[in-house]
Protein backbone atom coordinates (compact mmCIF):
# COMPACT_ATOMS: atom_id res chain seq x y z
CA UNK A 1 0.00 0.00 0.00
CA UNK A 2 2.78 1.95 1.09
CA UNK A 3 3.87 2.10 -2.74
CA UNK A 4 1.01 2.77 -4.38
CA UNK A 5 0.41 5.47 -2.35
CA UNK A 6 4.22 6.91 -3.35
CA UNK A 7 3.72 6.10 -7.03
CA UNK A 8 0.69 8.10 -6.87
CA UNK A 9 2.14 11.03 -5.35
CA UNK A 10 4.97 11.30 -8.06
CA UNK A 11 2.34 10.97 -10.52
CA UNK A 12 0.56 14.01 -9.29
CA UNK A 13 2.69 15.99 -7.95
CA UNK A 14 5.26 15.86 -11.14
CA UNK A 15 2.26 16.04 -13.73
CA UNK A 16 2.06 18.86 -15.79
CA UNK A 17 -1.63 19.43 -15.46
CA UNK A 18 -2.32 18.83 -12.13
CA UNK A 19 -3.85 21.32 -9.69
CA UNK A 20 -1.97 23.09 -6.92
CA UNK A 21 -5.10 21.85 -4.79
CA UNK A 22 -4.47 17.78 -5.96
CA UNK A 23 -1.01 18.52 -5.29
CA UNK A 24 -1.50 19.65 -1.79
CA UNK A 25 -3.96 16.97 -1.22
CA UNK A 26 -1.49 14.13 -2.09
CA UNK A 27 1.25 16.04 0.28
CA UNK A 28 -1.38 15.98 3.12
CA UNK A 29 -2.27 12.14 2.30
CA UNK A 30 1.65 11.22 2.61
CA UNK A 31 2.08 13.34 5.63
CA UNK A 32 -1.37 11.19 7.29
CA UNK A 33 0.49 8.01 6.07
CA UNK A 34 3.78 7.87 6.62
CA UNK A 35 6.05 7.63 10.22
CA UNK A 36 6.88 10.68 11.57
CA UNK A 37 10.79 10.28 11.98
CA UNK A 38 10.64 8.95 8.28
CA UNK A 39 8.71 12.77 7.26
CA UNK A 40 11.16 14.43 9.63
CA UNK A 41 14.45 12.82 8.14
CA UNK A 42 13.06 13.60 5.06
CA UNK A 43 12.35 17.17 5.98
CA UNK A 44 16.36 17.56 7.13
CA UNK A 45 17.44 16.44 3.71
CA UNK A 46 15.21 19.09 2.05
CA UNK A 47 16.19 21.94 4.31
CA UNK A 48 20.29 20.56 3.81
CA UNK A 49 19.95 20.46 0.53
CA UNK A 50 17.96 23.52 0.23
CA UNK A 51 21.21 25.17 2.56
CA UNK A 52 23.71 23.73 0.21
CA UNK A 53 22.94 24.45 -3.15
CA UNK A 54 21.84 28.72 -1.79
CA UNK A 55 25.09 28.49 -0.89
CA UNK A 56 26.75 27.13 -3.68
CA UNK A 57 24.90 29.25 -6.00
CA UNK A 58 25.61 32.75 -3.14
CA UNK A 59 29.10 31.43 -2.19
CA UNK A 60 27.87 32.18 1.50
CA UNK A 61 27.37 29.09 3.61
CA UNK A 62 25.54 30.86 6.31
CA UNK A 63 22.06 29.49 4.81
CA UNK A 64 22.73 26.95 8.14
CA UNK A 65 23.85 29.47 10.49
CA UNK A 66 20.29 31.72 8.91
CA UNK A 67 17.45 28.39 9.62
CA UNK A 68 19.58 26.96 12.94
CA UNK A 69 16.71 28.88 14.86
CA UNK A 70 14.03 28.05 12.98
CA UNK A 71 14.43 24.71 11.83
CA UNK A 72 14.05 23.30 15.83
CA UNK A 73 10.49 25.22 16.04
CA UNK A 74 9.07 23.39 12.62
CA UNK A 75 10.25 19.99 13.91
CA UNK A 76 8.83 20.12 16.98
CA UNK A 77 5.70 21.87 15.45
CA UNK A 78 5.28 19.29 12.90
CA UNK A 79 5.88 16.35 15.55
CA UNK A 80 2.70 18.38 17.73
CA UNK A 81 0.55 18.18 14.31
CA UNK A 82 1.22 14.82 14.48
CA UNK A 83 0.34 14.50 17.94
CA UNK A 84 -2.44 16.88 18.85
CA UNK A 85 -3.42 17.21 22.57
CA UNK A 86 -0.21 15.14 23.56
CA UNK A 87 0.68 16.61 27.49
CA UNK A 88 4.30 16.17 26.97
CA UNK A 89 4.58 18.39 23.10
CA UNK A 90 2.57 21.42 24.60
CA UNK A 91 4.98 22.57 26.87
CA UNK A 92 8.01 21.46 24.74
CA UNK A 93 6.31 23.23 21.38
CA UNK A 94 5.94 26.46 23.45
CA UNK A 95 9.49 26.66 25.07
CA UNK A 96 11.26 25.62 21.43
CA UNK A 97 9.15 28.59 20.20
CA UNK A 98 10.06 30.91 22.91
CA UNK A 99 13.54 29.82 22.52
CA UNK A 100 13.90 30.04 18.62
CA UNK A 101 12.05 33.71 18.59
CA UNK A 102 14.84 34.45 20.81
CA UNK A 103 17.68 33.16 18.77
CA UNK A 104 16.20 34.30 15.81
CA UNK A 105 15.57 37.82 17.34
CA UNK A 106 19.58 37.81 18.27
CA UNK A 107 20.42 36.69 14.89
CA UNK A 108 18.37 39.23 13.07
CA UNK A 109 19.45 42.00 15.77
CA UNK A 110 23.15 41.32 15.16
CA UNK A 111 22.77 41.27 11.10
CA UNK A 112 22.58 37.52 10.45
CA UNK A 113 19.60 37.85 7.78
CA UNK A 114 21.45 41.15 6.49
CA UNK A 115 22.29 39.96 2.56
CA UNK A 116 25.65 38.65 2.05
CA UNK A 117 26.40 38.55 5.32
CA UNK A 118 28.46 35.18 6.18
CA UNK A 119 29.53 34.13 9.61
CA UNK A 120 33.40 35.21 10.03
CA UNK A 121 34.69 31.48 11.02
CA UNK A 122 33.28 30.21 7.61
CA UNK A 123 36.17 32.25 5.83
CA UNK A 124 38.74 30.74 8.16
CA UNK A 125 37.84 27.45 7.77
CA UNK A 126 37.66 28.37 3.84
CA UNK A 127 41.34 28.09 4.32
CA UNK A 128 41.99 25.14 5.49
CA UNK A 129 40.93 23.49 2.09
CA UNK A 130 43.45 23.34 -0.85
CA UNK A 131 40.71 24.10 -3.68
CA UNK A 132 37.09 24.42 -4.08
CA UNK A 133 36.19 20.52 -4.56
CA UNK A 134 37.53 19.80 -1.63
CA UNK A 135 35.58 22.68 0.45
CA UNK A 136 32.32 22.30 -1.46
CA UNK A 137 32.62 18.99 0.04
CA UNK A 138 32.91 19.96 3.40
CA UNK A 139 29.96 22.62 2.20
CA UNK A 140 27.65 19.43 1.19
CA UNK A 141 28.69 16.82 4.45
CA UNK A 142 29.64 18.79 7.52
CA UNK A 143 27.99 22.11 7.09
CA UNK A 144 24.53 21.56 5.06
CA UNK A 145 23.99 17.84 5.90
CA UNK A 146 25.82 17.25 9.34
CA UNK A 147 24.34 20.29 11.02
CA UNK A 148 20.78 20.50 9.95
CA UNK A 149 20.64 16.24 11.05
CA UNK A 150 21.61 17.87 14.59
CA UNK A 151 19.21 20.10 14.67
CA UNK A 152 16.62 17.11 13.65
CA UNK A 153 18.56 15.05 17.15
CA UNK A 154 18.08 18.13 18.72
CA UNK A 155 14.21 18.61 18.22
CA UNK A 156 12.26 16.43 16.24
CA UNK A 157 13.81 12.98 17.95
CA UNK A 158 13.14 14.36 21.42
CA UNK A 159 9.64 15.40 20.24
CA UNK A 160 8.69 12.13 18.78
């Protein structure tokens, strides 16, 4: 079942003429029938790869450093959709929220959302590669992919 129900969402979703409304309808089917570590692991590897190629295409990897306070309030936010009245994600939904506004209200305070801005260790560590394979690599595993799975071990495991 669980395949027909993913061959059916790559048929909509990647058809040409379908709907914006069938297309949200098959993303809110897969997010009713699928676990919710396996949608939150999935989620990560959006938001890393949505962090890598920005900053491939910018040349600023501080896409990380820009969702590190936001990405802990979806998880746990999406983990209390999938758990609605649970005792246990009310209180942790509401202090990962206080907390992220916070961070994000330091971040934006010190100029962390300001364009081009790139956190000043990035351009150290730029030198510690001998070309740009090598640090486009570190780019892809350590910095879009390692960091945004800790945030995921940070938040969404504990909230599951």
């Amino acid at each position: 079942v669980q395949g027909d129900c993913l061959d059916e969402a790559k048929r909509v979703l990647f058809a040409q003429d379908a709907s914006l409304h069938d297309r949200l309808a098959v993303l809110a089917e897969w997010h009713a029938s699928s676990h919710p570590l396996a949608a939150g692991v999935a989620l990560t590897f959006l938001i890393a790869m949505w962090c890598f190629l920005a900053s491939f295409v910018t040349q600023n990897v501080s896409w990380v450093d820009r969702v590190w306070s936001v990405t802990p309030i979806v998880y746990v936010l999406y983990m209390f959709t999938r758990f609605p009245g649970s005792v246990r994600l009310l209180p942790m939904s509401l202090l990962v929220c206080l907390w992220g506004f916070r961070l994000t209200a330091n971040f934006v305070r010190k100029g962390g959302y300001s364009s081009g801005s790139e956190d000043y260790r990035w351009a150290h560590c730029r030198k510690w590669f001998p070309n740009a394979l090598t640090w486009q690599l570190f780019n892809l595993l350590f910095i879009s992919l390692y960091q945004n799975v800790l945030l995921f071990l940070i938040a969404g495991v504990p909230a599951y």
